[in-house]
Protein backbone atom coordinates (compact mmCIF):
# COMPACT_ATOMS: atom_id res chain seq x y z
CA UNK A 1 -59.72 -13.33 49.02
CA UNK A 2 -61.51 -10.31 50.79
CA UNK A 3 -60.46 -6.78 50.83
CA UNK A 4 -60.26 -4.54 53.83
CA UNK A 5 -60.61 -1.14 54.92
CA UNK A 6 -58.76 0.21 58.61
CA UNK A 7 -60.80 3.02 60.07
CA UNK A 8 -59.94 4.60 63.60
CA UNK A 9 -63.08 3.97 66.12
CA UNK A 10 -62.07 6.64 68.86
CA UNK A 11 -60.68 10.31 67.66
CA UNK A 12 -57.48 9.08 65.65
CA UNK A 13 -54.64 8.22 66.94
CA UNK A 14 -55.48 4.94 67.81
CA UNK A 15 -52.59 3.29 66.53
CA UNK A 16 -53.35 2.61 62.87
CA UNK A 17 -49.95 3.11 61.45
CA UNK A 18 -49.23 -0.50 62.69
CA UNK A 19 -51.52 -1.80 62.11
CA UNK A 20 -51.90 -0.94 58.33
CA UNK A 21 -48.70 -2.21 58.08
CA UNK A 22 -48.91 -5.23 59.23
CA UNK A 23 -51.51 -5.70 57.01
CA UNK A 24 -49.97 -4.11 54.26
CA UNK A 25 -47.25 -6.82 54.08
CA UNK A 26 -50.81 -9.31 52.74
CA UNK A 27 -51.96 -6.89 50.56
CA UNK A 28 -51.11 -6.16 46.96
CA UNK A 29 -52.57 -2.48 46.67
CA UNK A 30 -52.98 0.28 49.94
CA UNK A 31 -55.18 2.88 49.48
CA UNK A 32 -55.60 6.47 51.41
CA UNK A 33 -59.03 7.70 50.94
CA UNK A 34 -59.68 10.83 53.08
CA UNK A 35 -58.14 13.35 55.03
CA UNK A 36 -54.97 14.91 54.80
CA UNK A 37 -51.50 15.80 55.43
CA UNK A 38 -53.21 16.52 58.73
CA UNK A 39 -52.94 12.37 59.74
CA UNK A 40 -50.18 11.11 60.59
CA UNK A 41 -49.09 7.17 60.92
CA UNK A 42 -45.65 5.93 62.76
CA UNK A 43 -43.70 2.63 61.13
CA UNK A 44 -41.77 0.88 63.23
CA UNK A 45 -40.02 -1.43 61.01
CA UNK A 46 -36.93 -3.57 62.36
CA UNK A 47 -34.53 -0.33 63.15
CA UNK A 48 -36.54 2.40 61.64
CA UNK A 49 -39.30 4.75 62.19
CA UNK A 50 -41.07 6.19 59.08
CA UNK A 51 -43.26 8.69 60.11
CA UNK A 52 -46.18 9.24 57.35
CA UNK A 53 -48.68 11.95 56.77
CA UNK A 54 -50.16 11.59 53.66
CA UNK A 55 -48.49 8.77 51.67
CA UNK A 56 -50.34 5.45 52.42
CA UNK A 57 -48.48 3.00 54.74
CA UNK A 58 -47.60 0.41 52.30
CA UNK A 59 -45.18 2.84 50.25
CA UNK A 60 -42.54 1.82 52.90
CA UNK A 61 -42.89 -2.16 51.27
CA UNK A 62 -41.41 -3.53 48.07
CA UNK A 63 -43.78 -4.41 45.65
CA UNK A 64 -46.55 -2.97 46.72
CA UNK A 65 -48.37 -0.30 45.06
CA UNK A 66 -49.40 3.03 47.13
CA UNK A 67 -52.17 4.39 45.88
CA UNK A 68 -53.72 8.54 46.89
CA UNK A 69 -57.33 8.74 46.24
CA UNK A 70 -59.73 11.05 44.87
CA UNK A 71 -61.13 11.11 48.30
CA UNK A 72 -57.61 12.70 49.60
CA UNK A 73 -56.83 16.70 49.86
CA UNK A 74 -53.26 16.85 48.10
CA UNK A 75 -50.71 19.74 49.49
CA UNK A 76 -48.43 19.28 46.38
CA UNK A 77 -45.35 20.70 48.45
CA UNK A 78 -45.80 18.79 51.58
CA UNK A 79 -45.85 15.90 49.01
CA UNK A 80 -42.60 16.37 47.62
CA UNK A 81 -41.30 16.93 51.55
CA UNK A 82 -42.46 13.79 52.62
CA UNK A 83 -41.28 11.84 49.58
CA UNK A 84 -38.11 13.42 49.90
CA UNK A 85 -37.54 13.15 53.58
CA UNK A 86 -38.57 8.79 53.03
CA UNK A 87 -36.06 8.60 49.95
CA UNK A 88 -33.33 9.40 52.45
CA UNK A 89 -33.99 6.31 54.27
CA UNK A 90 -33.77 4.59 51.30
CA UNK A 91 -37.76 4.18 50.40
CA UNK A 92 -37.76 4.55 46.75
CA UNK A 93 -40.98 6.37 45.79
CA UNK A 94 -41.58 6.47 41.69
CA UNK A 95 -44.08 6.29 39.48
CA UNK A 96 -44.24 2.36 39.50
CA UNK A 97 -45.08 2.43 43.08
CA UNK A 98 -47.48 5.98 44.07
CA UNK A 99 -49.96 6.82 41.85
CA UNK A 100 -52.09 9.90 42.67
CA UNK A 101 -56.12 10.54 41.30
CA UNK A 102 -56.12 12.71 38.88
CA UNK A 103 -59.48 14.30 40.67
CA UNK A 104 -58.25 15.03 43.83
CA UNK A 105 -58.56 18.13 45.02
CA UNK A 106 -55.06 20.32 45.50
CA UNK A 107 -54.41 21.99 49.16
CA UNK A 108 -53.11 25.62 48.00
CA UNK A 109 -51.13 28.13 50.05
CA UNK A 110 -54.00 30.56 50.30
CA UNK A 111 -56.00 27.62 52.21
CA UNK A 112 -53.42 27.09 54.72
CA UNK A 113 -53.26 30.69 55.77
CA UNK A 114 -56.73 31.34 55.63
CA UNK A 115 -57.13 27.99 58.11
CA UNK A 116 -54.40 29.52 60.40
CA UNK A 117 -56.51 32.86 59.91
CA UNK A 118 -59.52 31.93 61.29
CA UNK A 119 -58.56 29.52 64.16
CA UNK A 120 -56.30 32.75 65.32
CA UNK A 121 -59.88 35.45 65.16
CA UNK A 122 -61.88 32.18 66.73
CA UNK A 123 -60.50 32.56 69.88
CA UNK A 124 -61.43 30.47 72.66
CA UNK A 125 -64.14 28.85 70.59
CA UNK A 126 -61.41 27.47 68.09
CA UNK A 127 -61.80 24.12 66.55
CA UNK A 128 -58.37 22.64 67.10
CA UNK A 129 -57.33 22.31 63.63
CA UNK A 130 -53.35 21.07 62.41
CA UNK A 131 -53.92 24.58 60.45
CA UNK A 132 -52.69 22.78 57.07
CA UNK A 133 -55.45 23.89 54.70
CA UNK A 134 -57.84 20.89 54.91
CA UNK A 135 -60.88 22.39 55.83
CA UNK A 136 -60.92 25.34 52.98
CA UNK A 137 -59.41 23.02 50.39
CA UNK A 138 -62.53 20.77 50.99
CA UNK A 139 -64.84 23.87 51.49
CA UNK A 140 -63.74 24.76 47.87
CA UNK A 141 -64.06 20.97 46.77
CA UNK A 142 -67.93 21.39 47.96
CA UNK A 143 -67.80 25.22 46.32
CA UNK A 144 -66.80 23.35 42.78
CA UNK A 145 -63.93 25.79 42.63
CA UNK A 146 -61.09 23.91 44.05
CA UNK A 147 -58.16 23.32 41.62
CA UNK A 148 -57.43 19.56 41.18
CA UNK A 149 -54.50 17.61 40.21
CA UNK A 150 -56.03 17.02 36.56
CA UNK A 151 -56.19 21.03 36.14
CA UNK A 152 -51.47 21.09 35.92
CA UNK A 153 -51.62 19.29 33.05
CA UNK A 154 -52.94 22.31 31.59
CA UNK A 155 -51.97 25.78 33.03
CA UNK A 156 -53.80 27.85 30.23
CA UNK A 157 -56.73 26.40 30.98
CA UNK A 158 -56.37 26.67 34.43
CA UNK A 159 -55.50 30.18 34.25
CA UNK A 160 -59.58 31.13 34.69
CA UNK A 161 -60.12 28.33 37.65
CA UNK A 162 -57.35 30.37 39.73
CA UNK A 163 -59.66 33.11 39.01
CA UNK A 164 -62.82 31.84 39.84
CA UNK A 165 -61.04 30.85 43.32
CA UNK A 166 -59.60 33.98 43.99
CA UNK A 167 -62.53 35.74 44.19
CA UNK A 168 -64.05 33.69 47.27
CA UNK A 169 -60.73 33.88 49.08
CA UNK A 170 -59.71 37.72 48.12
CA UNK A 171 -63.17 38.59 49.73
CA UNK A 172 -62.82 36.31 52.33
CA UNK A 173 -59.01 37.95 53.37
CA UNK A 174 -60.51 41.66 52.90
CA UNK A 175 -63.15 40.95 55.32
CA UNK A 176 -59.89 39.26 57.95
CA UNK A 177 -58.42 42.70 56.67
CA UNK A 178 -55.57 40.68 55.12
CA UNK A 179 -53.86 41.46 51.34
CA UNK A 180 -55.09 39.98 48.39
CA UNK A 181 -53.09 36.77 47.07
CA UNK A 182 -51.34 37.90 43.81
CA UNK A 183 -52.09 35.77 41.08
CA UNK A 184 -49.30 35.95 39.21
CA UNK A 185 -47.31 34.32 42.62
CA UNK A 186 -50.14 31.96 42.62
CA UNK A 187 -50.19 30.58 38.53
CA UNK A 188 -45.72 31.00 39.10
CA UNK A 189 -46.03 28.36 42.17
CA UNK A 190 -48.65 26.00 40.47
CA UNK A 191 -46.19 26.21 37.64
CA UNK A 192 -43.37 25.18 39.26
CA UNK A 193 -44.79 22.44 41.10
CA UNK A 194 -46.90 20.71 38.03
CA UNK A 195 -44.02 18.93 36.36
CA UNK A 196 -42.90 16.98 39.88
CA UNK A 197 -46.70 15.94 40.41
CA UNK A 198 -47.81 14.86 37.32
CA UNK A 199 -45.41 12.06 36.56
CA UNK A 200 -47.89 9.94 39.50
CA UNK A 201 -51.14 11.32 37.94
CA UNK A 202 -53.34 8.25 37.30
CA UNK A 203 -57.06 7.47 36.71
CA UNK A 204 -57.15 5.53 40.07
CA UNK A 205 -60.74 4.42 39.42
CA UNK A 206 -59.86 2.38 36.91
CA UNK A 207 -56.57 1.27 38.35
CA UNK A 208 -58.16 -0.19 41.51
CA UNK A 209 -60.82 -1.72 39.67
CA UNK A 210 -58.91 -3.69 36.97
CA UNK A 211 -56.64 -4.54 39.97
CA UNK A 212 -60.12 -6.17 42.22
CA UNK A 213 -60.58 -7.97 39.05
CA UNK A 214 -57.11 -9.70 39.04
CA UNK A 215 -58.03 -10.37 42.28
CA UNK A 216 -55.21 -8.45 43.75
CA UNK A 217 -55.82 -7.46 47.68
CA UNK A 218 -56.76 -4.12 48.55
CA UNK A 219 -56.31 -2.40 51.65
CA UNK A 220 -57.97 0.95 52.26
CA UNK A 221 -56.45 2.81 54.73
CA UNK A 222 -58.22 5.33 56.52
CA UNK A 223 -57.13 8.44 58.63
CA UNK A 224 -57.88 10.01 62.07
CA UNK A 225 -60.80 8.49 63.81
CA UNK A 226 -64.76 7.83 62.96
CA UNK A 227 -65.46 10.36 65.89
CA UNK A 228 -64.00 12.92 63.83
CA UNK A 229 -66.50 12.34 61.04
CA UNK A 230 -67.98 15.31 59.65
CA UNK A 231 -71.58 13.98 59.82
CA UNK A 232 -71.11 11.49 62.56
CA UNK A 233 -68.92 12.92 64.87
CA UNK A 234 -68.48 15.29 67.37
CA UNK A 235 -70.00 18.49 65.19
CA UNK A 236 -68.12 21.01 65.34
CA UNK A 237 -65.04 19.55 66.49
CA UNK A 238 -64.36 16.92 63.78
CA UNK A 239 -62.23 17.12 60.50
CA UNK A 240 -63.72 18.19 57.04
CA UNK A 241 -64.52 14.66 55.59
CA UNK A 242 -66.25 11.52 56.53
CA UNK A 243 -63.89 9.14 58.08
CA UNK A 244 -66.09 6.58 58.81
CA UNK A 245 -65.48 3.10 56.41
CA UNK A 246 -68.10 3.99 53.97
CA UNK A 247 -66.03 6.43 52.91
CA UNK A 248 -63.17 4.18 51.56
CA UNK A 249 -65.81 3.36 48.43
CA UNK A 250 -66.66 7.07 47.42
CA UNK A 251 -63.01 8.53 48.45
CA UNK A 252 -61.00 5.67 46.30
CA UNK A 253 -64.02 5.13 43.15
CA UNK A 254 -64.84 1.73 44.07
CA UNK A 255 -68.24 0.00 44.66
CA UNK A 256 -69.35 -0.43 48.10
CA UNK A 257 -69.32 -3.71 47.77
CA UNK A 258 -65.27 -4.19 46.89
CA UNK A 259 -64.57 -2.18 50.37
CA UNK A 260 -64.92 -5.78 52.29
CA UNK A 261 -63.38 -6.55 55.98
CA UNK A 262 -64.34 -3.34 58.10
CA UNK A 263 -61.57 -3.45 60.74
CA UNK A 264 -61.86 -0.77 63.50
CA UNK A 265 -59.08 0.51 65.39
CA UNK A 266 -59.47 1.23 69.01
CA UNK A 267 -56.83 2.05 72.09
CA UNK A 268 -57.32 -0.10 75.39
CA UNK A 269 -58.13 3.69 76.08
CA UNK A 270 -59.15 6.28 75.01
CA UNK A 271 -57.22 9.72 73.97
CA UNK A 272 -58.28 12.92 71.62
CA UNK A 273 -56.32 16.06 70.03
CA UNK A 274 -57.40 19.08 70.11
CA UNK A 275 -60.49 20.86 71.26
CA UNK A 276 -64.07 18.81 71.79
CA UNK A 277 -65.95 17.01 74.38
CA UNK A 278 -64.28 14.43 75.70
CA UNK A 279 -66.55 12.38 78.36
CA UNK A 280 -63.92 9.88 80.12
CA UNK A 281 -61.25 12.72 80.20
CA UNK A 282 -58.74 12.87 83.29
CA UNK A 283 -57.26 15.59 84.32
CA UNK A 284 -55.35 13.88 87.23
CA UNK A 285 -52.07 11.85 87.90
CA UNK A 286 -54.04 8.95 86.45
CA UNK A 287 -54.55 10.75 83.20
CA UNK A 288 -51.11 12.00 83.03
CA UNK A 289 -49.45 8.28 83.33
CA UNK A 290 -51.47 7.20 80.65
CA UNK A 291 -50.21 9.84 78.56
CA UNK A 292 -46.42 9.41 79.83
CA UNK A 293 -46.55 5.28 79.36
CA UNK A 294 -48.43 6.01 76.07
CA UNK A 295 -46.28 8.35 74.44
CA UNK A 296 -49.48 10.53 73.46
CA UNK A 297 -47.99 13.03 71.43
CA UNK A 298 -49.30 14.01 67.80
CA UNK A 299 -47.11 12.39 64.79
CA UNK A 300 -47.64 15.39 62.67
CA UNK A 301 -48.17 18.37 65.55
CA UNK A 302 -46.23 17.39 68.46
CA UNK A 303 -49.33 18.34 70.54
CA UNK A 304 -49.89 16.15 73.70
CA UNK A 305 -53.00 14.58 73.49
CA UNK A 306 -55.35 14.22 76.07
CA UNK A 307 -56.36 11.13 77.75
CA UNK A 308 -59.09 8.85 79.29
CA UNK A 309 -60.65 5.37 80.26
CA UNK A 310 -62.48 3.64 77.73
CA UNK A 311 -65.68 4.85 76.84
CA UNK A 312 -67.59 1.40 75.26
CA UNK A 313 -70.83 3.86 75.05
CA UNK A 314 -68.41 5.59 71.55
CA UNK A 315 -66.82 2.99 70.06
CA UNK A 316 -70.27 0.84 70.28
CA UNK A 317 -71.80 3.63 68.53
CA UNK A 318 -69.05 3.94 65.57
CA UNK A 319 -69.07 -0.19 65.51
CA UNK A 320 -72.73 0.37 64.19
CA UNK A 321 -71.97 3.41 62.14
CA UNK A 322 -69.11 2.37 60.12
CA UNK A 323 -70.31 -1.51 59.81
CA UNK A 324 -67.20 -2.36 61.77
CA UNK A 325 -66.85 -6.14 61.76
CA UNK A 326 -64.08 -6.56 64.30
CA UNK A 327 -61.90 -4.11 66.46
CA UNK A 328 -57.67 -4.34 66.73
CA UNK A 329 -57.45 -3.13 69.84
CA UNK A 330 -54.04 -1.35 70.83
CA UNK A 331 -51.69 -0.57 73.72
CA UNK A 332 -52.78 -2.89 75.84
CA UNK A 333 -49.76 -2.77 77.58
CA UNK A 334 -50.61 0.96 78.61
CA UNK A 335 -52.89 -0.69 80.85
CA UNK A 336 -50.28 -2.80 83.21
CA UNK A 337 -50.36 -2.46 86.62
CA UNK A 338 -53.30 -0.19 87.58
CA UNK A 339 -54.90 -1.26 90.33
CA UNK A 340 -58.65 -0.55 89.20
CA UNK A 341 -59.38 0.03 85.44
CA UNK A 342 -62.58 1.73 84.66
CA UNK A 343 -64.86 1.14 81.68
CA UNK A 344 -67.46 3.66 80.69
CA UNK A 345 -70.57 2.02 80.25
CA UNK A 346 -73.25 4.84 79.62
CA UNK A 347 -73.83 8.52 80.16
CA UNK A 348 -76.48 10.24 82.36
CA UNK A 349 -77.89 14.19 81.05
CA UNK A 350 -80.08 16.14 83.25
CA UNK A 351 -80.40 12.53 85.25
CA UNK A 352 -81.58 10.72 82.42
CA UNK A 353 -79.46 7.86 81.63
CA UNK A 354 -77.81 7.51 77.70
CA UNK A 355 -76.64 4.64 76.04
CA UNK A 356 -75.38 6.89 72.92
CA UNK A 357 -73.33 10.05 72.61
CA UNK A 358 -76.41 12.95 71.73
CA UNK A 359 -75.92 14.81 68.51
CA UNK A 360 -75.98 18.49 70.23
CA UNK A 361 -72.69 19.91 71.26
CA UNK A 362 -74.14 21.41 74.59
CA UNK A 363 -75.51 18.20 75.31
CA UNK A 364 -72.38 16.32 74.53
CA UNK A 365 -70.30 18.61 76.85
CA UNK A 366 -72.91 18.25 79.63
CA UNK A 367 -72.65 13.74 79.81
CA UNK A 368 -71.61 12.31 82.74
CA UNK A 369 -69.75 9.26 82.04
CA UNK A 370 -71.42 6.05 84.53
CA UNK A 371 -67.97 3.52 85.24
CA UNK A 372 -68.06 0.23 85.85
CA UNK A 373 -64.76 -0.63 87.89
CA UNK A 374 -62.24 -3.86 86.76
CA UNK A 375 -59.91 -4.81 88.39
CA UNK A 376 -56.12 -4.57 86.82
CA UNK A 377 -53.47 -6.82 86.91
CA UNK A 378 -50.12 -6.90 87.69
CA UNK A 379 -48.14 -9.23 85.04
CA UNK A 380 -46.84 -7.27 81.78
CA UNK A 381 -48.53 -7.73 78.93
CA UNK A 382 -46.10 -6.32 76.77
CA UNK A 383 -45.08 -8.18 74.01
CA UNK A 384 -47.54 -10.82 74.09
CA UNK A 385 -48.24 -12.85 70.65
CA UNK A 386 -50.57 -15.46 72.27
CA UNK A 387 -53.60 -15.40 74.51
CA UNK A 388 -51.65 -17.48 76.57
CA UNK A 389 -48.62 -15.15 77.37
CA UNK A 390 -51.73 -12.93 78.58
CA UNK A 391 -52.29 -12.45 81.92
CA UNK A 392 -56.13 -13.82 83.01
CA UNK A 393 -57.38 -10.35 83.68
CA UNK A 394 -56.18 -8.78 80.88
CA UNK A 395 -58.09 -11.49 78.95
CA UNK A 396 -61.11 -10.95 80.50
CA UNK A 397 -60.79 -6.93 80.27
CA UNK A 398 -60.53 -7.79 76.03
CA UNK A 399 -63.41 -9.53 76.50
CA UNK A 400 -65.70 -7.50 78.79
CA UNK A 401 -64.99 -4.94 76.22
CA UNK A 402 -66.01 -7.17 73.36
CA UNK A 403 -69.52 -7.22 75.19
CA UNK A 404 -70.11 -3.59 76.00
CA UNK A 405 -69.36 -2.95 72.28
CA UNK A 406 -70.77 -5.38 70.68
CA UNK A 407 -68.01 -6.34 68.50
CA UNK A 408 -65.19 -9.24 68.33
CA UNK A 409 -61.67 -8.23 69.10
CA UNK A 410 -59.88 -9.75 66.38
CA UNK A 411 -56.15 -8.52 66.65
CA UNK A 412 -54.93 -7.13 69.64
CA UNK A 413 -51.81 -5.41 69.71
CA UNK A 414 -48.80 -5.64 72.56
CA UNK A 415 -46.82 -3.19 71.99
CA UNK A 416 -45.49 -0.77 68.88
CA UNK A 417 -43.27 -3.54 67.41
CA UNK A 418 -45.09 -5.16 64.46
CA UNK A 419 -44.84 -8.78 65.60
CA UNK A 420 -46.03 -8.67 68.85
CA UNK A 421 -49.38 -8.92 67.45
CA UNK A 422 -52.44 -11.46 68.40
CA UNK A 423 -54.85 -12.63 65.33
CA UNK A 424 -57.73 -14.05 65.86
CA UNK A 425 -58.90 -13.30 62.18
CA UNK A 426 -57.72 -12.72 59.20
CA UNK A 427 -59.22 -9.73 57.75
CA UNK A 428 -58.05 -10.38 54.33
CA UNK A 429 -60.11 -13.85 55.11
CA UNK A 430 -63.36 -12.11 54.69
C-alpha cells in the first residue's frame, strides 16, 4: 500500500480538514510537516466540530498515531491550549498517540510580538500575516539561532542559545524603539513550559521510518495552500515555508520517495486570506454569495476571506509544481444555481496573452483574467456520493476543469459532512 501527502492547490483554505480526515480513518500514521499554528483545519465528525491548528487531523481518531514534524514551527503554549481545549471533548491526547520532533524549531513570545510589530510599522504594504510568530521563528530557524524542542531537555545548556537569540531580537526591538525582552522572564517561561512538552519529544525520523517499513500507511498532511509557497508562490505575500508536496519529505525526515500519492486540494472556486494578488477576485454581489453560501471565514482568524471564479491558469501551474497526481475538489455545492459559471482560462499583461501566473509582483497585480463562460445548473448537488446523484452539468463543469488543469479529479466533495464524498481513486492505492 501507497502513502499520501494532502497539499492545498489554491491559497489554503480549500477544505483540507475533511478531507485529511477522511483519509485519516485508512491511514495508520498522520503527519504535519510545515507551517504553523497559523493553519487551521475544521472536523466535522457525526455531532462535533474539532477545530485544529496545529495538531494533525488524525489526533481526533482512535488508534492512530499523530505525528508534528521537524518541518513544523511549535508555539509550546498554543500547544497545550489546543490539547486542552480537544481533551474537553473527550479527545485523549498522550504520549501514545502525539509525538513531537525533537528538531523542530520552538515559536517564542518575542517572535509573536515582533510579527505583530512589523505588520503594524508596514502599513498599507503589510503582508497579511495571522501575527503568531511564524515568520521570525523560521527567520531564526534559517539564522541557526532558533531554540528547538531538543534544547528543554537541557536548560543550562540552553542558557547561552537564549543569548545568542536575544541579541538579533534586542537590536531588532531598539531599532522599533521597543524594550528589551528580559531574559530572566524568557529562561522562567521556557522553564515552566519544558516539563509539559517533553513527555511527546520523539526522534520522528526514525519513528516514521521504522513505521514505512512495517508497512504502516502514512498520511502527510499539509497546511495552507501551494500558492502560499515561499519560493513558488505569490512572493511576497506567501507564508514562511514551502507548502508545496515536496516538502512533506524534508519537513517529516523521510525519503522522497516514501511521500507517494500527491493529492491536491482545490475549491470549485477559488478564495484567499489576506493581502496579495488575487486575479479572479469579485468584488460584487456575485462575490459576496459565494462567500455567504461558503461560509468563507478563517478557522484560526475569523477574517472573511475573499472570493473568486476558478482560475485553472493557478491550480494547472501548482499541479506541475507539486507533482500533484489528482485533485479533491470541494464545495461543489457552492456552485448551485448560478446561472453562468465562469472559468479562468489564461491571463493577458500589457496585451500579451499568459498561460502562467509571472513571478514579479507588479506583474502579477497587473493580469487580466480571460473567462470562458459555463453554463450552471439548477439541481442541488449537495450531498451527492455518486456521479449519478450529479446533475449533467455539474459533471461536465468537474470535467472541463479536469482539462484546463491537466489533472484527474479523483474525490470530489458535496458538502462538509464526511460521507458525502465521491472516490474515484484511492489514494492510499498508489
Amino acid at each position: 500500500m501507497a502513502n499520501a501527502v494532502v497539499v492545498g492547490a489554491q491559497w489554503g483554505d480549500e477544505g483540507k480538514g475533511k478531507i485529511v480526515d477522511w483519509l485519516s480513518e485508512r491511514a495508520d500514521v498522520v503527519v504535519r510537516f510545515q507551517g504553523g499554528h497559523n493553519a487551521g483545519h475544521t472536523l466535522v465528525i457525526g455531532e462535533n466540530t474539532y477545530k485544529l491548528s496545529l495538531l494533525p487531523s488524525g489526533v481526533v481518531r482512535p488508534g492512530k498515531l499523530a505525528v508534528i514534524g521537524n518541518g513544523v514551527v511549535i508555539d509550546p503554549w498554543a500547544l497545550l491550549a489546543e490539547i486542552e481545549r480537544l481533551t474537553k471533548q473527550k479527545v485523549a491526547i498522550t504520549a501514545d498517540n502525539l509525538r513531537i520532533a525533537e528538531n523542530a524549531t520552538l515559536i517564542l513570545p518575542l517572535h509573536r510580538e515582533l510579527d505583530q510589530l512589523r505588520e503594524a510599522a508596514a502599513g498599507a504594504g503589510k503582508i497579511g500575516t495571522t501575527g503568531r510568530g511564524i515568520g521570525p521563528a523560521y527567520e531564526d530557524k534559517v539564522g541557526r539561532r532558533a531554540i528547538r524542542v531538543q534544547d528543554l531537555k537541557n536548560l543550562e545548556a540552553m542558557e547561552s542559545k537564549v543569548d545568542r537569540i536575544l541579541v538579533h531580537h534586542n537590536a531588532l526591538r531598539r531599532g522599533l524603539g521597543q524594550p528589551e525582552i528580559c531574559k530572566v522572564t524568557l529562561m522562567a517561561e521556557l522553564t515552566e513550559i519544558a516539563p509539559k512538552i517533553l513527555p511527546y519529544m520523539d526522534v520522528t525520523w526514525d519513528l516514521l521510518d521504522k513505521a514505512n517499513r512495517q508497512g504502516k500507511r502514512i498520511l502527510f498532511e499539509g497546511a495552507q495552500g501551494a500558492l502560499l509557497d515561499i519560493d513558488h508562490g505569490t512572493y511576497p505575500f506567501v507564508t514562511s515555508s514551502n507548502t508545496v508536496a515536496a516538502q512533506a519529505a524534508t519537513g517529516s525526515g523521510m525519503g522522497p520517495r516514501a511521500v507517494g500519492y500527491v493529492l491536491g486540494i482545490a475549491k470549485a472556486y477559488t478564495t484567499r486570506v489576506g493581502s496579495g494578488p488575487f486575479p479572479t477576485e469579485l468584488s460584487d454581489a456575485i462575490g459576496e454569495k459565494l462567500g455567504e453560501r461558503g461560509h468563507e471565514f478563517g478557522t484560526v482568524t475569523g477574517r472573511k476571506r475573499r472570493c473568486g471564479w476558478f482560475d485553472a491558469v493557478l491550480v494547472r501551474q501548482v499541479c506541475k509544481v507539486s507533482g500533484i497526481d489528482g485533485i479533491a475538489l470541494t464545495k461543489l455545492d457552492v456552485l448551485d444555481g448560478f446561472d453562468t459559471i465562469r472559468i479562468c482560462v489564461g491571463y493577458e499583461l500589457d496585451g500579451e496573452r499568459l498561460d502562467r501566473l509571472p513571478a514579479s509582483a507588479s506583474e502579477q497585480e497587473r493580469i487580466v483574467a480571460i473567462y470562458e463562460d459555463f453554463e450552471g445548473w439548477k439541481d442541488s448537488t449537495r450531498g451527492a456520493r455518486s456521479w449519478a446523484q450529479l446533475p449533467a452539468q455539474a459533471v461536465k463543469y468537474v470535467r472541463r476543469l479536469e482539462e484546463l488543469i491537466e489533472c484527474p479529479v479523483t474525490l470530489l466533495s458535496t458538502s462538509p459532512e464526511r460521507d458525502d464524498t465521491i472516490l474515484m481513486k484511492d489514494p492510499f492505492q498508489g
